[in-house]
PDB file of N, CA and C in Angstrom:
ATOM      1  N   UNK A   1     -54.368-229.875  49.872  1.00  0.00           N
ATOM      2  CA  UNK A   1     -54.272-229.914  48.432  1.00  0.00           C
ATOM      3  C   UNK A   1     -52.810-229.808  48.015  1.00  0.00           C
ATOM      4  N   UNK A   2     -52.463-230.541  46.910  1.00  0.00           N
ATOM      5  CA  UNK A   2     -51.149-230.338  46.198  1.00  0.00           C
ATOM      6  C   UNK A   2     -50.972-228.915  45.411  1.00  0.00           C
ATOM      7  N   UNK A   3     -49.854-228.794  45.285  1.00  0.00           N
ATOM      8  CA  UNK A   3     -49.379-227.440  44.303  1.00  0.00           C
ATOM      9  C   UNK A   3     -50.129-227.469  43.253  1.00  0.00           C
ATOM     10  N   UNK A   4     -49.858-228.610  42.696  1.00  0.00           N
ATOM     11  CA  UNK A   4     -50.350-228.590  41.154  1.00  0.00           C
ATOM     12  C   UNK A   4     -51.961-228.102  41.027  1.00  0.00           C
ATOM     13  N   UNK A   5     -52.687-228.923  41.965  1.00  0.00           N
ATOM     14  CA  UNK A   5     -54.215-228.357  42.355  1.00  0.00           C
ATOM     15  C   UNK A   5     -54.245-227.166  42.332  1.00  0.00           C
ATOM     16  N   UNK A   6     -53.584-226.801  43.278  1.00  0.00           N
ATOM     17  CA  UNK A   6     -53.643-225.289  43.291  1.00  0.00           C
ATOM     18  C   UNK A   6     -53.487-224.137  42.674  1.00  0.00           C
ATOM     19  N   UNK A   7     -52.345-224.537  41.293  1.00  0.00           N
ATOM     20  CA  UNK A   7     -52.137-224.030  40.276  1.00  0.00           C
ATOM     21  C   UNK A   7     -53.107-224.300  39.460  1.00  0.00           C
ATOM     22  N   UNK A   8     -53.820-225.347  39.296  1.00  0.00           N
ATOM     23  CA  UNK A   8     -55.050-225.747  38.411  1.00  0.00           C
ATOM     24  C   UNK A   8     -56.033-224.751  38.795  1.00  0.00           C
ATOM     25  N   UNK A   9     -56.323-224.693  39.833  1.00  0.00           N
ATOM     26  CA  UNK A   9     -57.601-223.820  40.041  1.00  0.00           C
ATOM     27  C   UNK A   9     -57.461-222.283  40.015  1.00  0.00           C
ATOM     28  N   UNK A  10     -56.085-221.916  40.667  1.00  0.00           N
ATOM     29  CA  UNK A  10     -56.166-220.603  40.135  1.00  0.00           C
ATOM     30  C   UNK A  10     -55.382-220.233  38.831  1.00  0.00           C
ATOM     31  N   UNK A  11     -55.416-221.056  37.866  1.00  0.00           N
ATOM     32  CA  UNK A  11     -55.496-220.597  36.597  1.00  0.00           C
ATOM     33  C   UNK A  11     -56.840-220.479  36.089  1.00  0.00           C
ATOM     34  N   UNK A  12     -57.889-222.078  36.179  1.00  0.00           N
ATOM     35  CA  UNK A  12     -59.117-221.475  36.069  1.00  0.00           C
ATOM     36  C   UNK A  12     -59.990-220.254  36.378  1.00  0.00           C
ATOM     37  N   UNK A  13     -59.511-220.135  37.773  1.00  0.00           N
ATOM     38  CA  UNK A  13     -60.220-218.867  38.166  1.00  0.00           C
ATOM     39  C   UNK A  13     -59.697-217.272  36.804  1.00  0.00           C
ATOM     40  N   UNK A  14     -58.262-217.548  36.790  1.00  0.00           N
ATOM     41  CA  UNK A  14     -57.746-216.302  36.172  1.00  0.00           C
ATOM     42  C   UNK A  14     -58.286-216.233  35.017  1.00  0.00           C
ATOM     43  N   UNK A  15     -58.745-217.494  34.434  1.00  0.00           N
ATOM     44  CA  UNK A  15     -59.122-217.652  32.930  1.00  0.00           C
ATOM     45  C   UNK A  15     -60.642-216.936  33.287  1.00  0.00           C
ATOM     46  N   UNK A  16     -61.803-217.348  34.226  1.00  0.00           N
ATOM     47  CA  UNK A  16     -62.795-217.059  34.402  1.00  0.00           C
ATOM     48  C   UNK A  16     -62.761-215.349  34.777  1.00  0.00           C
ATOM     49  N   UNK A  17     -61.694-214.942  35.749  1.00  0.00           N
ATOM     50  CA  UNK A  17     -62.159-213.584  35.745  1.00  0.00           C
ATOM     51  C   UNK A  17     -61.392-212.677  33.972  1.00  0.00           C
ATOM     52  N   UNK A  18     -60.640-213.322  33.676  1.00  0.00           N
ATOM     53  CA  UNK A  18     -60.194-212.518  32.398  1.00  0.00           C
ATOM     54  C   UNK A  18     -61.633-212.786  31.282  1.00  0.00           C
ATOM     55  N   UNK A  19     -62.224-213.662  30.893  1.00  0.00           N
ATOM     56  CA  UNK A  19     -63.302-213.836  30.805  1.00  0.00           C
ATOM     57  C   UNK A  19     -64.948-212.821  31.089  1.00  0.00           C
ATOM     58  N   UNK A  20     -65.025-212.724  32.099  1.00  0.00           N
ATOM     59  CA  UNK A  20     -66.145-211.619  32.908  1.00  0.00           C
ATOM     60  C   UNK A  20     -65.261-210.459  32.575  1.00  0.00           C
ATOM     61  N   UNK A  21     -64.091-209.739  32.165  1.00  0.00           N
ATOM     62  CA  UNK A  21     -63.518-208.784  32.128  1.00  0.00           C
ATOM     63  C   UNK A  21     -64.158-208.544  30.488  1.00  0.00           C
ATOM     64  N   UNK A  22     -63.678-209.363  29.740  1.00  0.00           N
ATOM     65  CA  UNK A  22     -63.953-209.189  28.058  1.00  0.00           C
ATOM     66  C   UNK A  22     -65.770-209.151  28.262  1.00  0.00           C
ATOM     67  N   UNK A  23     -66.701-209.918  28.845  1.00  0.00           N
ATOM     68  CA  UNK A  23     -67.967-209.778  29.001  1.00  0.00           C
ATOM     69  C   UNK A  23     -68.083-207.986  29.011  1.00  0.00           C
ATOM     70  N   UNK A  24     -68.010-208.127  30.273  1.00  0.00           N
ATOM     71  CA  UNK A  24     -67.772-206.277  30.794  1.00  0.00           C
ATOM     72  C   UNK A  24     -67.388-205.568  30.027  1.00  0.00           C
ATOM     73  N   UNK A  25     -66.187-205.542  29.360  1.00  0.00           N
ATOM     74  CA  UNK A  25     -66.338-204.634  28.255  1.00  0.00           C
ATOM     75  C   UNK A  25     -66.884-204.771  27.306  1.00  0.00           C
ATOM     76  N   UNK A  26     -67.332-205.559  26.652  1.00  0.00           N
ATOM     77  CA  UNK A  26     -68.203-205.866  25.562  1.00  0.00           C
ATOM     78  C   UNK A  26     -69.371-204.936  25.924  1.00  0.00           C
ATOM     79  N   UNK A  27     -69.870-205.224  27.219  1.00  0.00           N
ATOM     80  CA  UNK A  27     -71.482-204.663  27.321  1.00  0.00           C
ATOM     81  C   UNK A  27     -71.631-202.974  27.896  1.00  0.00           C
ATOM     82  N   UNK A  28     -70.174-202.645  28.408  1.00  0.00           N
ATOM     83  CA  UNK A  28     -69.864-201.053  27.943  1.00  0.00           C
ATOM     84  C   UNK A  28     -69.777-200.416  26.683  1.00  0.00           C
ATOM     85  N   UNK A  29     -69.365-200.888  26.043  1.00  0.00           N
ATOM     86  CA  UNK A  29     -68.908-200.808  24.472  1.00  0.00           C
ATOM     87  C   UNK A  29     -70.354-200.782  24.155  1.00  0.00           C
ATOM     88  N   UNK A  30     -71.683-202.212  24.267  1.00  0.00           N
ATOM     89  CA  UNK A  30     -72.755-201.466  23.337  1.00  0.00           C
ATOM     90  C   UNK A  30     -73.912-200.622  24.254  1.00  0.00           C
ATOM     91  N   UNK A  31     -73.390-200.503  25.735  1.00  0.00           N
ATOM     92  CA  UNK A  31     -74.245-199.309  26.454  1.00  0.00           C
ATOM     93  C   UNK A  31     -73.640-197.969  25.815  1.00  0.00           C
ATOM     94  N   UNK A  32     -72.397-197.557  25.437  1.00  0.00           N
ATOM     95  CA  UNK A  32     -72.241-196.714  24.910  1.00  0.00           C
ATOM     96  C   UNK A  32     -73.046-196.083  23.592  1.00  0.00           C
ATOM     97  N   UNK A  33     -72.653-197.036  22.935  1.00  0.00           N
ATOM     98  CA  UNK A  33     -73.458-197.274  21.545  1.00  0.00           C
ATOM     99  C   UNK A  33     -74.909-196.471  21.401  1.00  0.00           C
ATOM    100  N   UNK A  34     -75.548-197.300  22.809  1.00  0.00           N
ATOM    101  CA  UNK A  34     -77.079-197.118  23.187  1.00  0.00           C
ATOM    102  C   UNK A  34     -77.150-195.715  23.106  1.00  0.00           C
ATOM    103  N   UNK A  35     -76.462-195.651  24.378  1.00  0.00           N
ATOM    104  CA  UNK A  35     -76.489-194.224  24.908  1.00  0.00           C
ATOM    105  C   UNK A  35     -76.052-192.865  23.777  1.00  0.00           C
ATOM    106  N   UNK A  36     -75.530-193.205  22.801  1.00  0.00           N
ATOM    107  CA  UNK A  36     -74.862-192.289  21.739  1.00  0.00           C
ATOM    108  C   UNK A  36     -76.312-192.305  20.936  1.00  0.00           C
ATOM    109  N   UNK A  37     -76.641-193.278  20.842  1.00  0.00           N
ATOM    110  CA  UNK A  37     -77.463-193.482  19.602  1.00  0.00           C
ATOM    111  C   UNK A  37     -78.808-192.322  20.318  1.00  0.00           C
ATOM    112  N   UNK A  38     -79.357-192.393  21.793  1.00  0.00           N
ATOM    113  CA  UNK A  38     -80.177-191.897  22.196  1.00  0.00           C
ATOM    114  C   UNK A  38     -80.060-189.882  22.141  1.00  0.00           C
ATOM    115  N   UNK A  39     -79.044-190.375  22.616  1.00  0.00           N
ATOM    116  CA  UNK A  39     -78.258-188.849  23.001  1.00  0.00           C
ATOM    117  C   UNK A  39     -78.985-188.315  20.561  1.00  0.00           C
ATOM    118  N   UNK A  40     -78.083-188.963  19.684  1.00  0.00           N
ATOM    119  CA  UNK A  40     -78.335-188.131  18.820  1.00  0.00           C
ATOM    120  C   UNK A  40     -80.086-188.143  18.745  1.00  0.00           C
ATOM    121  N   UNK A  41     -80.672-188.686  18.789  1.00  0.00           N
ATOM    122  CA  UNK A  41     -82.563-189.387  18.690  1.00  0.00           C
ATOM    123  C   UNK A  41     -82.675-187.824  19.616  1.00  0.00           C
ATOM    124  N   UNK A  42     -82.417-187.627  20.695  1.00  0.00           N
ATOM    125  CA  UNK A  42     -82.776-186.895  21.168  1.00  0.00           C
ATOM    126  C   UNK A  42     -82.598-185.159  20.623  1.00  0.00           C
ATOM    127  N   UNK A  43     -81.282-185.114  19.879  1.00  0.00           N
ATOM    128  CA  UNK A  43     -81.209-183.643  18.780  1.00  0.00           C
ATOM    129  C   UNK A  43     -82.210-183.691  18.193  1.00  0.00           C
ATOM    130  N   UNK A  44     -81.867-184.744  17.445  1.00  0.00           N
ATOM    131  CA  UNK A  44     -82.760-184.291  16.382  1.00  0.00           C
ATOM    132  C   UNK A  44     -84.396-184.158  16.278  1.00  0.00           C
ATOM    133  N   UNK A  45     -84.472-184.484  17.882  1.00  0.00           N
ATOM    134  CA  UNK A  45     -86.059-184.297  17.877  1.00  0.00           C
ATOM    135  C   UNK A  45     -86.087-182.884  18.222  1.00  0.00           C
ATOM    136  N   UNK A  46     -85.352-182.404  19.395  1.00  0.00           N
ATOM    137  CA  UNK A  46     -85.103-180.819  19.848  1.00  0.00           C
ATOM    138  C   UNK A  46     -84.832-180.097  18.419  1.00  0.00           C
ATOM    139  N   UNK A  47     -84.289-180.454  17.219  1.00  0.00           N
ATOM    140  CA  UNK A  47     -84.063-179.615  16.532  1.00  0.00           C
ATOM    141  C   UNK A  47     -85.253-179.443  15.591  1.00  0.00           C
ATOM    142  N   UNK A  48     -85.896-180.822  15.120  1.00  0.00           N
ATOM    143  CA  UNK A  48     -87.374-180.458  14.760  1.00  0.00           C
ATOM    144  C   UNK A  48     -88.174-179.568  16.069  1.00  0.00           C
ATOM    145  N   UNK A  49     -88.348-179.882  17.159  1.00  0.00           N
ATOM    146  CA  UNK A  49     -89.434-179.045  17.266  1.00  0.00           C
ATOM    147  C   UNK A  49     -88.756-177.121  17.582  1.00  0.00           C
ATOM    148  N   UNK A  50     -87.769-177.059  17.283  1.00  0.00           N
ATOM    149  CA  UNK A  50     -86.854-175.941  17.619  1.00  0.00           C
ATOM    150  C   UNK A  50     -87.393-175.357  16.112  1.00  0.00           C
ATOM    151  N   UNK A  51     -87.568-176.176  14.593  1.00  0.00           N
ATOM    152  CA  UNK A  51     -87.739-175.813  13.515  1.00  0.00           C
ATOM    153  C   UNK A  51     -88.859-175.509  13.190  1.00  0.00           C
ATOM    154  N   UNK A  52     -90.155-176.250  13.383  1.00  0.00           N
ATOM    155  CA  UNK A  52     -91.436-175.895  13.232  1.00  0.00           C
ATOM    156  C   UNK A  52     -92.181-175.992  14.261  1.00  0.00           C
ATOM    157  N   UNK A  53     -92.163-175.688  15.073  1.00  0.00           N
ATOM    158  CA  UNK A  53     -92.755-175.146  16.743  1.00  0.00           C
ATOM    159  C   UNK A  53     -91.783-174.054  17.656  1.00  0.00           C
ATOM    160  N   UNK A  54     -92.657-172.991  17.089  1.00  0.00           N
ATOM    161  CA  UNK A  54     -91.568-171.385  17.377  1.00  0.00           C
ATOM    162  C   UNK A  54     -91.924-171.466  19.049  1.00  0.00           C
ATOM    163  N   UNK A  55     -90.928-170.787  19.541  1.00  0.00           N
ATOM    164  CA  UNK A  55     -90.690-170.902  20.835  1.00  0.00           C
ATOM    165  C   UNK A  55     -90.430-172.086  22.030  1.00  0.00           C
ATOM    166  N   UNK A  56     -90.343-173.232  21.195  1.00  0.00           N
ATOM    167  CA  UNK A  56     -90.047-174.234  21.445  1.00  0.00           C
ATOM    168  C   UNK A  56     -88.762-174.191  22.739  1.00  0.00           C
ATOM    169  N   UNK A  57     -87.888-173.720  22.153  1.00  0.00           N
ATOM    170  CA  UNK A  57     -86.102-173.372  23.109  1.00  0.00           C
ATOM    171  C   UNK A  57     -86.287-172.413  24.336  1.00  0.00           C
ATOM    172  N   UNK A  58     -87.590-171.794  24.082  1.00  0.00           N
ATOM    173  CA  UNK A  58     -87.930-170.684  25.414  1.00  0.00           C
ATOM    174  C   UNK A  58     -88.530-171.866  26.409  1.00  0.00           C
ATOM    175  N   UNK A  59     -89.623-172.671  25.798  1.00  0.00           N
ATOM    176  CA  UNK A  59     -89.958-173.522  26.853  1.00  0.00           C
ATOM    177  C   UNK A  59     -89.842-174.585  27.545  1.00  0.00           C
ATOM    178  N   UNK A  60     -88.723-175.166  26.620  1.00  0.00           N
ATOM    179  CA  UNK A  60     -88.272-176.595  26.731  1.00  0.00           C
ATOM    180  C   UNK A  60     -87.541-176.466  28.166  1.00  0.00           C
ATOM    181  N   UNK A  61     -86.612-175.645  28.462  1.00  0.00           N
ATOM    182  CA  UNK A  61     -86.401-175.928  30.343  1.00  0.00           C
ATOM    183  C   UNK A  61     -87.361-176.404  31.288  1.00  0.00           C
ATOM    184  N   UNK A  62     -88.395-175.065  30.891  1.00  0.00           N
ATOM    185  CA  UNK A  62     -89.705-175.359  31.958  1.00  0.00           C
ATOM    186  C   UNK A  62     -90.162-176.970  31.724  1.00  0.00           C
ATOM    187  N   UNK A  63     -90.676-177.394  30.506  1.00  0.00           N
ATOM    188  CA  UNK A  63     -91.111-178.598  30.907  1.00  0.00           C
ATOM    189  C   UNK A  63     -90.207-179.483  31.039  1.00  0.00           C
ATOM    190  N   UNK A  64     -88.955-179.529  30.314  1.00  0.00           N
ATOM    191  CA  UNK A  64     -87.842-180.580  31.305  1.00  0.00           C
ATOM    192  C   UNK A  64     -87.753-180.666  32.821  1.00  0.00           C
ATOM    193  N   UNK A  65     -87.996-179.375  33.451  1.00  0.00           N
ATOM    194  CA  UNK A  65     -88.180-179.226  34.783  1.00  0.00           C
ATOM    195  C   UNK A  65     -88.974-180.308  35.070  1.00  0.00           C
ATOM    196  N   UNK A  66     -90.505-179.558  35.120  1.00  0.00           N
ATOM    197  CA  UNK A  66     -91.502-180.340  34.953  1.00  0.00           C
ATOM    198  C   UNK A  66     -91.337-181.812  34.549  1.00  0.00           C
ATOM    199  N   UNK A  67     -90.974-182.280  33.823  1.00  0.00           N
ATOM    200  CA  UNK A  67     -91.013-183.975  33.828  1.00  0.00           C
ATOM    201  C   UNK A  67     -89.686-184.362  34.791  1.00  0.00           C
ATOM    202  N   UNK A  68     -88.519-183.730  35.077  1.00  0.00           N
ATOM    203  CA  UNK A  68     -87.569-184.007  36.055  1.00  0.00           C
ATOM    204  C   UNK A  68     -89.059-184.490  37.533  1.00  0.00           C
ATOM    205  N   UNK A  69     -89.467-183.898  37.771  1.00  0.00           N
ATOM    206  CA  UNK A  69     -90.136-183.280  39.119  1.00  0.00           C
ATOM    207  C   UNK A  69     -91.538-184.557  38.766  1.00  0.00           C
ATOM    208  N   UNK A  70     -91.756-185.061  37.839  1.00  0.00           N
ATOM    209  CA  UNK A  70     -93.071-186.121  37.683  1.00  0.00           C
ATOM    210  C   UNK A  70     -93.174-187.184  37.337  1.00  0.00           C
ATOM    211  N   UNK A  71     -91.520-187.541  36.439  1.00  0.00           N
ATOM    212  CA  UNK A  71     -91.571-188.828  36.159  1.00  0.00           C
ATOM    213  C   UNK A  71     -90.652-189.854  36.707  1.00  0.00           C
ATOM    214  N   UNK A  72     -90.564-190.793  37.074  1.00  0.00           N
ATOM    215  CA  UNK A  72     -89.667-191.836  38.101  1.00  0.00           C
ATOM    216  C   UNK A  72     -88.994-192.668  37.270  1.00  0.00           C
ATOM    217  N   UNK A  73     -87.972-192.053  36.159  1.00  0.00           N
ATOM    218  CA  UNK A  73     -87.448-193.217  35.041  1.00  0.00           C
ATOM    219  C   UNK A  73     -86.938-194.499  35.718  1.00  0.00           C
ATOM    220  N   UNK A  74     -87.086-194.958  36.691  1.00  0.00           N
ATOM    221  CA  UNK A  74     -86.934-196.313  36.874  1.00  0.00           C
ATOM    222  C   UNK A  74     -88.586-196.751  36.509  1.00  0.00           C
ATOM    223  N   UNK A  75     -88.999-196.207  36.485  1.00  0.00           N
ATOM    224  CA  UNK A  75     -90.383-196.889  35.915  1.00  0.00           C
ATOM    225  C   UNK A  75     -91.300-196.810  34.551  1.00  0.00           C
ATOM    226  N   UNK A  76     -90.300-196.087  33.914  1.00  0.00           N
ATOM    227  CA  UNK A  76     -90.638-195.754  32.502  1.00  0.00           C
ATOM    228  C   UNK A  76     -91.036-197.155  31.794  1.00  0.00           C
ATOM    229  N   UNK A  77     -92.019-197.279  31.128  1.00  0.00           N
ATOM    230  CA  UNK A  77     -92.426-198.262  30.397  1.00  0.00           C
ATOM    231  C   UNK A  77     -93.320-199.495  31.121  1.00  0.00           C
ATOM    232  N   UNK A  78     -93.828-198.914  32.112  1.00  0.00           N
ATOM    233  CA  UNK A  78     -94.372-199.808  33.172  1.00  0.00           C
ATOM    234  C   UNK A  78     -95.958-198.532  32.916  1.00  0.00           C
ATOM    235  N   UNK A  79     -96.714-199.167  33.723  1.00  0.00           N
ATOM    236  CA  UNK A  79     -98.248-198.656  33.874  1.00  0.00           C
ATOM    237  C   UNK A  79     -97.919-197.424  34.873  1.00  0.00           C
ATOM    238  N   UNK A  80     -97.141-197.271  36.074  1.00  0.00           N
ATOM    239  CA  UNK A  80     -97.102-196.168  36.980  1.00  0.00           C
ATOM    240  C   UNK A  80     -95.934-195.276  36.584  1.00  0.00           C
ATOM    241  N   UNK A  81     -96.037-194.540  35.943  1.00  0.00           N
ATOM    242  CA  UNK A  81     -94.549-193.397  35.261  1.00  0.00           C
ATOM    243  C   UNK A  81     -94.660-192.267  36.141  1.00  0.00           C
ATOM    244  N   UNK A  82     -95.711-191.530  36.401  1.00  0.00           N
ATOM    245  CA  UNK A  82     -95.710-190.630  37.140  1.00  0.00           C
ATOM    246  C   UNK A  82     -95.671-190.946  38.693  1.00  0.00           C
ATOM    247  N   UNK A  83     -94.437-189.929  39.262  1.00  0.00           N
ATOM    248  CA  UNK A  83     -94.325-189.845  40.807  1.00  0.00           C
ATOM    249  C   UNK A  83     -95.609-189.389  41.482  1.00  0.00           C
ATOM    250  N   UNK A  84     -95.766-190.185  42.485  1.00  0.00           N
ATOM    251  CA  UNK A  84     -96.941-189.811  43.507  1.00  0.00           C
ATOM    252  C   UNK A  84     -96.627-189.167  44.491  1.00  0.00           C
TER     253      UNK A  84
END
């Protein structure tokens, strides 16, 4: 191959990985998002049941335990959630 080829293609390439770079961050940027948005969904449910379900904060470890120990979140939203 000639120079020039060669300069042709690895500019394409540079254009393509600078490219997949802006992708990539783009889709960090709205996993963050996600993840923020869940994270607050998740207060404010702990803080309702912290508000009108007394003792709520005494037991909430135990069953976080408990679902740590039963549920297989790679399978959340599928028919089999619970570990066998």
């Amino acid at each position: 191959m000639e120079d020039p080829d060669i300069a042709q293609k690895f500019h394409l390439m540079q254009k393509e990985i600078e490219a997949a770079v802006s992708l990539t961050q783009e889709c960090k940027l709205n996993l963050t998002a996600s993840v923020d948005s869940l994270r607050i969904e998740l207060e404010v449910l702990k803080s309702y049941m912290e508000r009108y379900h007394p003792g709520f904060a005494e037991s909430y470890p135990k069953f976080r335990e408990e679902a740590i120990q039963a549920i297989d979140p790679e399978w959340i939203g599928s028919e089999q959630v619970k570990r066998t």
